[in-house]
PDB file of N, CA and C in Angstrom:
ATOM      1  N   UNK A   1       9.171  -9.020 -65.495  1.00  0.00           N
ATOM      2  CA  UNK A   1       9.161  -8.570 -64.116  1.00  0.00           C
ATOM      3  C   UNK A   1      10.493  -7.871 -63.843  1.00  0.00           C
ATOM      4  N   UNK A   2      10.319  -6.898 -63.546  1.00  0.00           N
ATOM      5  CA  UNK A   2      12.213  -6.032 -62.840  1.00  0.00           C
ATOM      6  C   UNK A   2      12.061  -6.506 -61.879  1.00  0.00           C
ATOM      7  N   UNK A   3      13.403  -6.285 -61.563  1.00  0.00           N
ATOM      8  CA  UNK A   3      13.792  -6.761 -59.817  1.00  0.00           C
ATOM      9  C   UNK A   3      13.612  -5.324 -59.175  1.00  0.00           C
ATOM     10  N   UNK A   4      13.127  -6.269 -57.618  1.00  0.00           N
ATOM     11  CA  UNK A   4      12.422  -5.634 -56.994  1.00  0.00           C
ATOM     12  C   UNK A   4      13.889  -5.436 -55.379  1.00  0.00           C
ATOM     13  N   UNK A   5      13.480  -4.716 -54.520  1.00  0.00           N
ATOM     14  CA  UNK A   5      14.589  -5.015 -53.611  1.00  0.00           C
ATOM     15  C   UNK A   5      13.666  -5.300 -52.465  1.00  0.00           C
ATOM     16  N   UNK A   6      12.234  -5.063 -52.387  1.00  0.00           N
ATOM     17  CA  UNK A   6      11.692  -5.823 -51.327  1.00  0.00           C
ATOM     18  C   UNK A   6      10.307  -6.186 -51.957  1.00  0.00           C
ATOM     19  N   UNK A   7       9.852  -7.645 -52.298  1.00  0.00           N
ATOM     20  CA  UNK A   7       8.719  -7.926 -53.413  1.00  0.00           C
ATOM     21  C   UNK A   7       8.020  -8.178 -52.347  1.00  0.00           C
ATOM     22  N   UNK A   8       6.365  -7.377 -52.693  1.00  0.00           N
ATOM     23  CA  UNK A   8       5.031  -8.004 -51.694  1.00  0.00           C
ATOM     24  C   UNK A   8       4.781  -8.560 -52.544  1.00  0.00           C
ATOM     25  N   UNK A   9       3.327  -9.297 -52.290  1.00  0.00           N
ATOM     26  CA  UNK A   9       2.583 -10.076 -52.794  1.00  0.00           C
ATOM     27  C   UNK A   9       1.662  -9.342 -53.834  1.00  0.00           C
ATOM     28  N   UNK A  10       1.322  -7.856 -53.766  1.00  0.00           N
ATOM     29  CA  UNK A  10       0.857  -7.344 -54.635  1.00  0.00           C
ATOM     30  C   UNK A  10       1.852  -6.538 -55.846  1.00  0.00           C
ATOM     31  N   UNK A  11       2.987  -6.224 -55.714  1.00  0.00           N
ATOM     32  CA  UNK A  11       3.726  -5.962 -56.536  1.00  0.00           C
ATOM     33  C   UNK A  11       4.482  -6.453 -57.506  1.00  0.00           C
ATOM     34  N   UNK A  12       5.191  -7.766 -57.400  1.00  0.00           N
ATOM     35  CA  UNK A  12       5.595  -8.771 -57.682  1.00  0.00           C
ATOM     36  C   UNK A  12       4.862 -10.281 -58.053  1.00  0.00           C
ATOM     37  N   UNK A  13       4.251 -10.397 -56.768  1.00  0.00           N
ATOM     38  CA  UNK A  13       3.690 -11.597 -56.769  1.00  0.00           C
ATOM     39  C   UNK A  13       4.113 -12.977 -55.850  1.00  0.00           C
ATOM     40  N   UNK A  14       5.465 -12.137 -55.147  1.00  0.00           N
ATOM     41  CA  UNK A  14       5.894 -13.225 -54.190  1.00  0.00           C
ATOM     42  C   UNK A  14       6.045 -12.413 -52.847  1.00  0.00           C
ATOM     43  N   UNK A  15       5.245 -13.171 -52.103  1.00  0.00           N
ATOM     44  CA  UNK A  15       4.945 -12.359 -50.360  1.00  0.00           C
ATOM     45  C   UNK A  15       6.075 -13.115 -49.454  1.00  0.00           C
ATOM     46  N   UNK A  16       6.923 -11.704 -49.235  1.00  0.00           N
ATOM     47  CA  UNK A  16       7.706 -11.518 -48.712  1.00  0.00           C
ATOM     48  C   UNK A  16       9.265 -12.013 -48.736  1.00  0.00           C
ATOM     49  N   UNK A  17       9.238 -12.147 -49.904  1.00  0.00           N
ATOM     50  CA  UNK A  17      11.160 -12.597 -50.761  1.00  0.00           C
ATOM     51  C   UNK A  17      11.300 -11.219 -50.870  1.00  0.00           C
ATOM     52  N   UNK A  18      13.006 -11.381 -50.808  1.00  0.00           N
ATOM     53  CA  UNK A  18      13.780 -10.260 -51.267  1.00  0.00           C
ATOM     54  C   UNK A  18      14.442 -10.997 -52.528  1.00  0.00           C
ATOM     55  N   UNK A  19      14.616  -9.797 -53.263  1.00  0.00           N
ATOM     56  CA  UNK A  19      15.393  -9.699 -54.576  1.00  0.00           C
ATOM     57  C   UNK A  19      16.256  -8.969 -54.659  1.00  0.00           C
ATOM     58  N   UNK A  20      17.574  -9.300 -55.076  1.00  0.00           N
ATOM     59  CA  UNK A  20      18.706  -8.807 -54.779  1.00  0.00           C
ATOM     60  C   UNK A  20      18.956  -8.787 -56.719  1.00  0.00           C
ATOM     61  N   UNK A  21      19.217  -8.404 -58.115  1.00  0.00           N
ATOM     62  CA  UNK A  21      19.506  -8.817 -59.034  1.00  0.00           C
ATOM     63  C   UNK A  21      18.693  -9.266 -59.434  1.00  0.00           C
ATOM     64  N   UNK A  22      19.564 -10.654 -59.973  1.00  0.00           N
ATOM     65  CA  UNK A  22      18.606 -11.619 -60.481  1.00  0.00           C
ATOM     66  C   UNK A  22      18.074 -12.821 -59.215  1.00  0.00           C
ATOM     67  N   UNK A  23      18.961 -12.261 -58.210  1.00  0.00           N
ATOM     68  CA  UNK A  23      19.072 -13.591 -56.909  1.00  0.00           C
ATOM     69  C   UNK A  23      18.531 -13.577 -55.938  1.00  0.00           C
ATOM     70  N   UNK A  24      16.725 -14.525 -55.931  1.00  0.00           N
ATOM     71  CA  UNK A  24      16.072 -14.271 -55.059  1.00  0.00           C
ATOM     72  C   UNK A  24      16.017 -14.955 -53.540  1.00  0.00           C
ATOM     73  N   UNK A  25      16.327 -14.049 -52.327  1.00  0.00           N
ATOM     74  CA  UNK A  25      16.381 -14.909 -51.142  1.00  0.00           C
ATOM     75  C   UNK A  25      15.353 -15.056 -50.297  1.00  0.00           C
ATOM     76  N   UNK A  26      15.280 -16.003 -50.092  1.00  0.00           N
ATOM     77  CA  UNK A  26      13.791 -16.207 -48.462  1.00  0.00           C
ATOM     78  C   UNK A  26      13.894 -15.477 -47.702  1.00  0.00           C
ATOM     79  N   UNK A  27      13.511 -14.456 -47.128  1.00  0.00           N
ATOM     80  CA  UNK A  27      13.809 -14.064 -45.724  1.00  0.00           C
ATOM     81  C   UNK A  27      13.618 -15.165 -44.373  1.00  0.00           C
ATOM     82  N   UNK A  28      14.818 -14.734 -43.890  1.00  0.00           N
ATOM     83  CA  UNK A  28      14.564 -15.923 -42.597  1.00  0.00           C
ATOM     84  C   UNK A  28      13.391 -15.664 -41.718  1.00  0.00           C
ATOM     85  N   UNK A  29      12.816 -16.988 -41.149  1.00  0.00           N
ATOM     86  CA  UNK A  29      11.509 -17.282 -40.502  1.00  0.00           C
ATOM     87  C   UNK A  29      11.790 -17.035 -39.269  1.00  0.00           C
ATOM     88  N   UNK A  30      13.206 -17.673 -39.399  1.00  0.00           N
ATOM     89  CA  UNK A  30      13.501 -17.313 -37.437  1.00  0.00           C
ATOM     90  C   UNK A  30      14.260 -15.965 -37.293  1.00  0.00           C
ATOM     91  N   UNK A  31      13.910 -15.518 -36.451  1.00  0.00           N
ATOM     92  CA  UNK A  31      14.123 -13.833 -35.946  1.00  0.00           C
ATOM     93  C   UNK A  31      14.403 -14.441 -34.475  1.00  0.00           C
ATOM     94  N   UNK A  32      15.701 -13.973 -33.380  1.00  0.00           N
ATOM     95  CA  UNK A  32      15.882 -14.027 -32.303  1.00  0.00           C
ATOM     96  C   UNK A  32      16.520 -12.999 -31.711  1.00  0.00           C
ATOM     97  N   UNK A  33      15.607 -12.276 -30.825  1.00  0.00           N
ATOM     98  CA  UNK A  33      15.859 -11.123 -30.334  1.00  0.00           C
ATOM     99  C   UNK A  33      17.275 -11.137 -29.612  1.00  0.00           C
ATOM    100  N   UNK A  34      17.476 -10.015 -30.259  1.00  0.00           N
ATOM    101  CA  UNK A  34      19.050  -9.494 -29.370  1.00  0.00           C
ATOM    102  C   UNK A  34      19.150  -8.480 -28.642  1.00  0.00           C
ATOM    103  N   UNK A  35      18.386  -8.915 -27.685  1.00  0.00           N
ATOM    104  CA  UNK A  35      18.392  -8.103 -26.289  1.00  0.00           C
ATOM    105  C   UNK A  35      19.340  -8.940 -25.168  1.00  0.00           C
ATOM    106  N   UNK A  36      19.930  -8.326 -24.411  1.00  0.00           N
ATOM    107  CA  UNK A  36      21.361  -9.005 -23.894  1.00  0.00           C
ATOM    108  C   UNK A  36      20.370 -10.052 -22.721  1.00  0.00           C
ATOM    109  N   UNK A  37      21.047 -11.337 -22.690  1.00  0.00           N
ATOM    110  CA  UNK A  37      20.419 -12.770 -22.134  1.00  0.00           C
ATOM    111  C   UNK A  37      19.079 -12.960 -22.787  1.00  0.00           C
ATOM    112  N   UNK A  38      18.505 -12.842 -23.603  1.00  0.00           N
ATOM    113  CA  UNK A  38      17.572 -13.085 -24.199  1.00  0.00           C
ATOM    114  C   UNK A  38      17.105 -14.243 -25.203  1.00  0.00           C
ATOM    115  N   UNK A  39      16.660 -14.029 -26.308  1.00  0.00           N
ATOM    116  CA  UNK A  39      17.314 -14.973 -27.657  1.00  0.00           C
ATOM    117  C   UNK A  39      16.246 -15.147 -27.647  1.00  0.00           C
ATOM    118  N   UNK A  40      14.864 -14.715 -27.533  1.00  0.00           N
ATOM    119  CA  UNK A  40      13.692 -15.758 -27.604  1.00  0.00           C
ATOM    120  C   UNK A  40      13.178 -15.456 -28.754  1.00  0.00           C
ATOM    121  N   UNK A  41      12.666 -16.548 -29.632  1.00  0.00           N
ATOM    122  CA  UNK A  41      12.170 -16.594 -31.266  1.00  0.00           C
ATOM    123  C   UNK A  41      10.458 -16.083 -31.057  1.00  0.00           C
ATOM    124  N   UNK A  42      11.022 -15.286 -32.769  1.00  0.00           N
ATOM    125  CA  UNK A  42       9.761 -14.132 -32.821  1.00  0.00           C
ATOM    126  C   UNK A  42       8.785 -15.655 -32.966  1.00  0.00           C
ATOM    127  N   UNK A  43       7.501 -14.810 -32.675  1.00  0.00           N
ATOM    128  CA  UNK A  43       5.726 -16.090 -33.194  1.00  0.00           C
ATOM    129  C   UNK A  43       5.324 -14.576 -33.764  1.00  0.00           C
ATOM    130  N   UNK A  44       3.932 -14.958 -33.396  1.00  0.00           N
ATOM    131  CA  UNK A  44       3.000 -14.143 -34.042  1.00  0.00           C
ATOM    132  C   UNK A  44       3.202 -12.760 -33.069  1.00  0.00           C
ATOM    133  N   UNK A  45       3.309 -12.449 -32.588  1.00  0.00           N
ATOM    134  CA  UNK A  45       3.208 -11.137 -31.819  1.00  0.00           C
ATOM    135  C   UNK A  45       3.867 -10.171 -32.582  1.00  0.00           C
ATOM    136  N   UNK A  46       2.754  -8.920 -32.306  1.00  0.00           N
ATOM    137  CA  UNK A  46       3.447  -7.660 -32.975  1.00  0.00           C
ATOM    138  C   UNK A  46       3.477  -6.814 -32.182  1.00  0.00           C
ATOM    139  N   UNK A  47       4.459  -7.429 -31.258  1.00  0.00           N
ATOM    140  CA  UNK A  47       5.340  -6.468 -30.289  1.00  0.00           C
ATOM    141  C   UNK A  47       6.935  -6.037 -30.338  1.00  0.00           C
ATOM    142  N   UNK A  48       7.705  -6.303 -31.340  1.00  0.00           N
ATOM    143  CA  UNK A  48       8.587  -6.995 -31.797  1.00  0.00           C
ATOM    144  C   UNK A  48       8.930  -5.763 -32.559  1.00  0.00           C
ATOM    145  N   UNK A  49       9.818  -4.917 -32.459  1.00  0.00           N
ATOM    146  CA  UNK A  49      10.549  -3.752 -32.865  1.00  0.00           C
ATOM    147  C   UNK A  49      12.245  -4.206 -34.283  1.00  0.00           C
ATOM    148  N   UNK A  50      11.937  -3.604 -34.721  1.00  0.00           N
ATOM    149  CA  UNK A  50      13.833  -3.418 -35.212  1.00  0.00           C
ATOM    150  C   UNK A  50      14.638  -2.128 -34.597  1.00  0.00           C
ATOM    151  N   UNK A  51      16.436  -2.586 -34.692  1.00  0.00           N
ATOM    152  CA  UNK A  51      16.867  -1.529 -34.106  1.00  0.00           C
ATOM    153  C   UNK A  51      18.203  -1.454 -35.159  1.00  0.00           C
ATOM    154  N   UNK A  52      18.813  -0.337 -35.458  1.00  0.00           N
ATOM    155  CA  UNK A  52      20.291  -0.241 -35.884  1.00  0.00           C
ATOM    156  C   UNK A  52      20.763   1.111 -35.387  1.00  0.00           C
ATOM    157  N   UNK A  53      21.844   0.920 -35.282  1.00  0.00           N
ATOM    158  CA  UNK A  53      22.761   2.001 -35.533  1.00  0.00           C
ATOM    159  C   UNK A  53      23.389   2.940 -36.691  1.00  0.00           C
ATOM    160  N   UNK A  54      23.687   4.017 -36.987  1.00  0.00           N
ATOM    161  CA  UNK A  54      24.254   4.306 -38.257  1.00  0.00           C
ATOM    162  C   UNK A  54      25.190   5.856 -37.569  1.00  0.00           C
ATOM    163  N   UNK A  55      26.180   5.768 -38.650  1.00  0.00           N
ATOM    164  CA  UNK A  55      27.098   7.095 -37.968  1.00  0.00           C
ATOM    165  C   UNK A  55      27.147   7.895 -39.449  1.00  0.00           C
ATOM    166  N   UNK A  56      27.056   7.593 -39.969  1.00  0.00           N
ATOM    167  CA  UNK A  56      27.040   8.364 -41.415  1.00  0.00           C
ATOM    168  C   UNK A  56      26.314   9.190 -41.690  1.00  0.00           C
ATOM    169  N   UNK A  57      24.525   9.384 -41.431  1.00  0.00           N
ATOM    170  CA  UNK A  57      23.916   9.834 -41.468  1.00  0.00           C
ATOM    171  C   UNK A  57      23.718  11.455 -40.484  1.00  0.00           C
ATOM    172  N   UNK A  58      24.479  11.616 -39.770  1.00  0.00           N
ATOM    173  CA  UNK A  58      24.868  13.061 -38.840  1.00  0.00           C
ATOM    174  C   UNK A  58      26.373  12.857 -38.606  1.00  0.00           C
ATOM    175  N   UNK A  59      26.995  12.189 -38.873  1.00  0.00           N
ATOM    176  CA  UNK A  59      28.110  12.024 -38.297  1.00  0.00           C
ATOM    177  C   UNK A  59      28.623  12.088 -37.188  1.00  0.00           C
ATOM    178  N   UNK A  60      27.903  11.509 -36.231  1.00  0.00           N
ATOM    179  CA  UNK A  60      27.786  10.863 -34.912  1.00  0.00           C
ATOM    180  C   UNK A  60      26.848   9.756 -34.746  1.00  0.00           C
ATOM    181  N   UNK A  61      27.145   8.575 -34.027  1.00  0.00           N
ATOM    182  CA  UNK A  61      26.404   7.532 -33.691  1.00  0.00           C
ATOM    183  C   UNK A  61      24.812   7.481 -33.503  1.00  0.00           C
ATOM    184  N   UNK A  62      23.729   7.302 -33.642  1.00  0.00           N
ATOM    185  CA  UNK A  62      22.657   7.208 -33.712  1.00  0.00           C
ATOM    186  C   UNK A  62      22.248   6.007 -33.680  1.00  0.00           C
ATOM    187  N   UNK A  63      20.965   5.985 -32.909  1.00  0.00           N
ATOM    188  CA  UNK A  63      20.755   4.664 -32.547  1.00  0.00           C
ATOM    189  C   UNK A  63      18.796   4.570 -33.476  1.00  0.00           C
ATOM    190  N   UNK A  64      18.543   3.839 -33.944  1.00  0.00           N
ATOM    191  CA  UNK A  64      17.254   4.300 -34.919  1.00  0.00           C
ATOM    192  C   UNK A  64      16.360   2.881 -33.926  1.00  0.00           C
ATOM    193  N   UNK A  65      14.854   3.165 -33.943  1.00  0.00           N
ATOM    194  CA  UNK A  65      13.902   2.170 -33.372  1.00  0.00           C
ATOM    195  C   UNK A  65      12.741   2.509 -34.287  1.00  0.00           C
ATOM    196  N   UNK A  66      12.170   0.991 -34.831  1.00  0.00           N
ATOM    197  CA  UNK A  66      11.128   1.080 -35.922  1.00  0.00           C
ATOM    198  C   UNK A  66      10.592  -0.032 -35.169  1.00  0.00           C
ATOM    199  N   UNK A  67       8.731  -0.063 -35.233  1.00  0.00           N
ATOM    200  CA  UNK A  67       7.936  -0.890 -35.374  1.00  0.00           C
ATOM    201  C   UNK A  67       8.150  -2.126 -36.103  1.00  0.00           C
ATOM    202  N   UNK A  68       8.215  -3.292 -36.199  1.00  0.00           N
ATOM    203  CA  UNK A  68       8.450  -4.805 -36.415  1.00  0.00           C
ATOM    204  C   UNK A  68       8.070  -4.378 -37.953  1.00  0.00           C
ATOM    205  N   UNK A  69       8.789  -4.562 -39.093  1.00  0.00           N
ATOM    206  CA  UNK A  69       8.962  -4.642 -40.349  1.00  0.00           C
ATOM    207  C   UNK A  69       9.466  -5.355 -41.324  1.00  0.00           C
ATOM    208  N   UNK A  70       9.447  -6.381 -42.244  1.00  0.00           N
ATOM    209  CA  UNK A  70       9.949  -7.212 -42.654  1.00  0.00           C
ATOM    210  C   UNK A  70      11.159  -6.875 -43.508  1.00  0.00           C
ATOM    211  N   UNK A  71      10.930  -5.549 -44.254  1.00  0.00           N
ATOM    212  CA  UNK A  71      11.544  -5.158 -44.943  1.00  0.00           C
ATOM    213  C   UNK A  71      13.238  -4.515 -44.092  1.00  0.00           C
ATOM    214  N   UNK A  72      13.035  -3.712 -43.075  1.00  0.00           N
ATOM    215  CA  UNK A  72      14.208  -3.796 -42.204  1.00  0.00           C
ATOM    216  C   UNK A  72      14.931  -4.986 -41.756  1.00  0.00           C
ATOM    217  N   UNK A  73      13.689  -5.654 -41.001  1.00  0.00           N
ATOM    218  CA  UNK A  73      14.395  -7.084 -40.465  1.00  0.00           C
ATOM    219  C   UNK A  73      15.345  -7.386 -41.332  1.00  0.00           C
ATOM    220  N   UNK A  74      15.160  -7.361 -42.826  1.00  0.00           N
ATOM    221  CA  UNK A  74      16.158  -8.238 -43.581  1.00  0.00           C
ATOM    222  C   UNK A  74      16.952  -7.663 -43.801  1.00  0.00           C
ATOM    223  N   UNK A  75      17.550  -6.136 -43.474  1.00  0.00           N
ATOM    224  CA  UNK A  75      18.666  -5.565 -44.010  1.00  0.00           C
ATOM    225  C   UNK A  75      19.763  -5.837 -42.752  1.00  0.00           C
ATOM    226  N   UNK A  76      20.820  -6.324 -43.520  1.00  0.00           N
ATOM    227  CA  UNK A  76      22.569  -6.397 -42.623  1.00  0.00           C
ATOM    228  C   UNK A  76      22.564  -4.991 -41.557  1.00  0.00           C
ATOM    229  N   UNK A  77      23.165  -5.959 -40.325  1.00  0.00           N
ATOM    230  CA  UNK A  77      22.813  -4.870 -39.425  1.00  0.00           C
ATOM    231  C   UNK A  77      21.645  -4.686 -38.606  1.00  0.00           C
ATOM    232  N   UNK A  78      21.122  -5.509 -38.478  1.00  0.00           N
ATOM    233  CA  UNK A  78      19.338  -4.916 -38.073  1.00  0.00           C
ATOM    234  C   UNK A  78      19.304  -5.627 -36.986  1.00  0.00           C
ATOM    235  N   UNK A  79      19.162  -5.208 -35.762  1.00  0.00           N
ATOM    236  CA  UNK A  79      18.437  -6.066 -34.342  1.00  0.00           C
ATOM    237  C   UNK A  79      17.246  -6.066 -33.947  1.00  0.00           C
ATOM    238  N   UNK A  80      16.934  -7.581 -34.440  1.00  0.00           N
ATOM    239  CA  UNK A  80      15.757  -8.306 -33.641  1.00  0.00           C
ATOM    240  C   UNK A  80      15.131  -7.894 -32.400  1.00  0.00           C
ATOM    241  N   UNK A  81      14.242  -7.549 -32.073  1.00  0.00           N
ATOM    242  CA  UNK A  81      14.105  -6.905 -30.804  1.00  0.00           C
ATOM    243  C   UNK A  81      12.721  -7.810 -30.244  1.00  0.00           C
ATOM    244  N   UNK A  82      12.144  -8.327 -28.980  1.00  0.00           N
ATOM    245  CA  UNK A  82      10.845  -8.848 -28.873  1.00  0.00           C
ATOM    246  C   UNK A  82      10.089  -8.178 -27.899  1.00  0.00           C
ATOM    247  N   UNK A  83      10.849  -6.710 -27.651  1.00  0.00           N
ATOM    248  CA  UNK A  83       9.845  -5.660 -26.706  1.00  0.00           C
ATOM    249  C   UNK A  83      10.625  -4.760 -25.899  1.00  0.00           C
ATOM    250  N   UNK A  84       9.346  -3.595 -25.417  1.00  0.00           N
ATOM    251  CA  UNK A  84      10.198  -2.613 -24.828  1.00  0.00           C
ATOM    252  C   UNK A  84      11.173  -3.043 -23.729  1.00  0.00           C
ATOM    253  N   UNK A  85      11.291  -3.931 -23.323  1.00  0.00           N
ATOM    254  CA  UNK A  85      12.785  -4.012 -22.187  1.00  0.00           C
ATOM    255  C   UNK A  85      13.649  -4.279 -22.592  1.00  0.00           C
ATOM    256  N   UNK A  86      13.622  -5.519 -23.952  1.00  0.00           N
ATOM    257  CA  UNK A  86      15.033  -5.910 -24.286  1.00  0.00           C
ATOM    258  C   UNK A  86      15.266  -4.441 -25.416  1.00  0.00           C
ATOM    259  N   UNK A  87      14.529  -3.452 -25.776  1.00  0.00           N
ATOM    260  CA  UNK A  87      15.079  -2.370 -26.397  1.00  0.00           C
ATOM    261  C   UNK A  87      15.644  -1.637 -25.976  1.00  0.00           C
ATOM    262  N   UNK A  88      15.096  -1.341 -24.349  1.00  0.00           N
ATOM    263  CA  UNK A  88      15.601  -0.299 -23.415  1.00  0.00           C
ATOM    264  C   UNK A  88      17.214  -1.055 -23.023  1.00  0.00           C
ATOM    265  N   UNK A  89      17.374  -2.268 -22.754  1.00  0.00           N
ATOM    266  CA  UNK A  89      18.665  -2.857 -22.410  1.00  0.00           C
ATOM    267  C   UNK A  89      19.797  -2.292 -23.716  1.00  0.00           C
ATOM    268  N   UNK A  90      19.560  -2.701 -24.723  1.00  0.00           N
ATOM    269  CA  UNK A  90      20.095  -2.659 -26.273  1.00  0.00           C
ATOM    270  C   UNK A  90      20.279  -0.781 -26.040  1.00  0.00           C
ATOM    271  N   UNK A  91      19.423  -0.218 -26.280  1.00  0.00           N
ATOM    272  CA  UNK A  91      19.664   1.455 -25.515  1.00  0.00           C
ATOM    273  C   UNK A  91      20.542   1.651 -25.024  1.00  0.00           C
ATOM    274  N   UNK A  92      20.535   1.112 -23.488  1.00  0.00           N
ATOM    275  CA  UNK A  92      21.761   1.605 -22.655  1.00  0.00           C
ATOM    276  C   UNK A  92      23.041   0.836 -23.013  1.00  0.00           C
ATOM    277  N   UNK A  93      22.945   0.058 -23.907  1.00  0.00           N
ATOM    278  CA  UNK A  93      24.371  -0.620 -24.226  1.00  0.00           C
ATOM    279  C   UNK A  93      24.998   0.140 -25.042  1.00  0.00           C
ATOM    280  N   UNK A  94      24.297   0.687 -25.606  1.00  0.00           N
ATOM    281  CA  UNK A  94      24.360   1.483 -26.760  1.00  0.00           C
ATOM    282  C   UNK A  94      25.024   2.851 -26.498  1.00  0.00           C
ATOM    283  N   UNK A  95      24.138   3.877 -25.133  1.00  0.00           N
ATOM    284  CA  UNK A  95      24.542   4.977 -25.007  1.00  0.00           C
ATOM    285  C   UNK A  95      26.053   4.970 -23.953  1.00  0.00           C
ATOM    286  N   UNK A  96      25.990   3.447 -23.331  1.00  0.00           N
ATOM    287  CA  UNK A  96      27.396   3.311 -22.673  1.00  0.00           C
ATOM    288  C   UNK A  96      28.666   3.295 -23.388  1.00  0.00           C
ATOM    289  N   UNK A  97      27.959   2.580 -24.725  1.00  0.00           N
ATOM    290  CA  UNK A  97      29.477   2.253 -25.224  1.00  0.00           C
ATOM    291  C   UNK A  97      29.937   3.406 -26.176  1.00  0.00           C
ATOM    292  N   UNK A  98      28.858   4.153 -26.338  1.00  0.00           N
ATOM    293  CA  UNK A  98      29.027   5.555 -27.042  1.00  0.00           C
ATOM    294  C   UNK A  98      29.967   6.758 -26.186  1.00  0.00           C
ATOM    295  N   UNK A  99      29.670   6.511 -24.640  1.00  0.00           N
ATOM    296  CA  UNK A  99      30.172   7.655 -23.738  1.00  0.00           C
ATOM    297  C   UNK A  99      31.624   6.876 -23.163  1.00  0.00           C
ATOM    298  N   UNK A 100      31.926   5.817 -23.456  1.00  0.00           N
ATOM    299  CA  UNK A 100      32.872   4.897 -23.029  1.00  0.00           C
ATOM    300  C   UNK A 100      34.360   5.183 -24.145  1.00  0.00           C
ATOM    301  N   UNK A 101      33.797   5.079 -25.400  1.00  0.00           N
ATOM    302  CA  UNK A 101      34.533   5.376 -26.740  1.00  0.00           C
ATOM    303  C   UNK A 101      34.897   6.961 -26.271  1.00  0.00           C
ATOM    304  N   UNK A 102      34.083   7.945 -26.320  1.00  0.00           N
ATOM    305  CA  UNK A 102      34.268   8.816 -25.821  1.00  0.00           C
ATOM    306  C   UNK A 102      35.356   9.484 -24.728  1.00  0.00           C
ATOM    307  N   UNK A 103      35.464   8.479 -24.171  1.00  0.00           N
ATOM    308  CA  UNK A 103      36.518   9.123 -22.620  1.00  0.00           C
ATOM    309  C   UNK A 103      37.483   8.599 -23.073  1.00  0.00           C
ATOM    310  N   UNK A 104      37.883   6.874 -23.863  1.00  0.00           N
ATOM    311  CA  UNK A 104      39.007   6.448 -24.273  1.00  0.00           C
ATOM    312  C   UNK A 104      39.304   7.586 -25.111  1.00  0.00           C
ATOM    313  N   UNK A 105      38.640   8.398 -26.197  1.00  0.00           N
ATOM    314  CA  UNK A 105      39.618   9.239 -26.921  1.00  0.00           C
ATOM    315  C   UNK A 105      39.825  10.016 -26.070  1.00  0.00           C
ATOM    316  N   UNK A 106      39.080  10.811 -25.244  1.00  0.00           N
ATOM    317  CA  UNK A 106      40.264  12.020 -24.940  1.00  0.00           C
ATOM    318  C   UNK A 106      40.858  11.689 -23.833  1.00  0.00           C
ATOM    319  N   UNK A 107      40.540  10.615 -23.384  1.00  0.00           N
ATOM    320  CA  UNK A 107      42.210  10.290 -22.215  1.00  0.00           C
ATOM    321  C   UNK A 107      43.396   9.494 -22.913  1.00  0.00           C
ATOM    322  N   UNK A 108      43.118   9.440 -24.201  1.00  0.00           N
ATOM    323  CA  UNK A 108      44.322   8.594 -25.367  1.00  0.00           C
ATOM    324  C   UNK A 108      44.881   9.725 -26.162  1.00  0.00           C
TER     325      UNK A 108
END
């Protein structure tokens, strides 16, 4: 078997481990959305989004929103999300602290 960096159940044979090497981890069961005052643990609902940021990719801040995925969920960096409001909150935190950074440089 090669290592895999995200094993299904039809490829591998183990539904829903990650493989890192030789070093295989569980993905965590509990997911708690990080939408600001929130925290409530994912169930079954597939309402439930991922979110990150990345600046590397244009070289300016970007904010990325994907449909509930296991394979994101588990990558460093990734916010839990449990629906469109706590995304839209996470959004504007997002585009504030982007236009906020912004004015500190050019009034610094």
């Amino acid at each position: 078997m090669t290592p895999c960096r995200l094993l299904s159940y039809n490829d591998c044979g183990v539904r829903g481990s990650v493989m890192t090497g030789n070093l295989l981890q569980i993905p965590n069961p509990f997911y708690r959305c990080a939408g600001p005052n929130c925290g409530v643990l994912k169930g079954a609902s597939d309402r439930w989004w991922v979110m990150w940021n990345s600046f590397e990719d244009y070289d300016a801040p970007v904010m990325h929103l994907a449909p509930w995925d296991e394979a994101l969920a588990a990558r460093k960096g990734t916010l839990h999300v449990c629906g469109e409001g706590c995304a839209q909150k996470l959004q504007s935190q997002f585009m504030g602290n982007v236009l906020e950074e912004r004015a500190r440089k050019s009034s610094g």
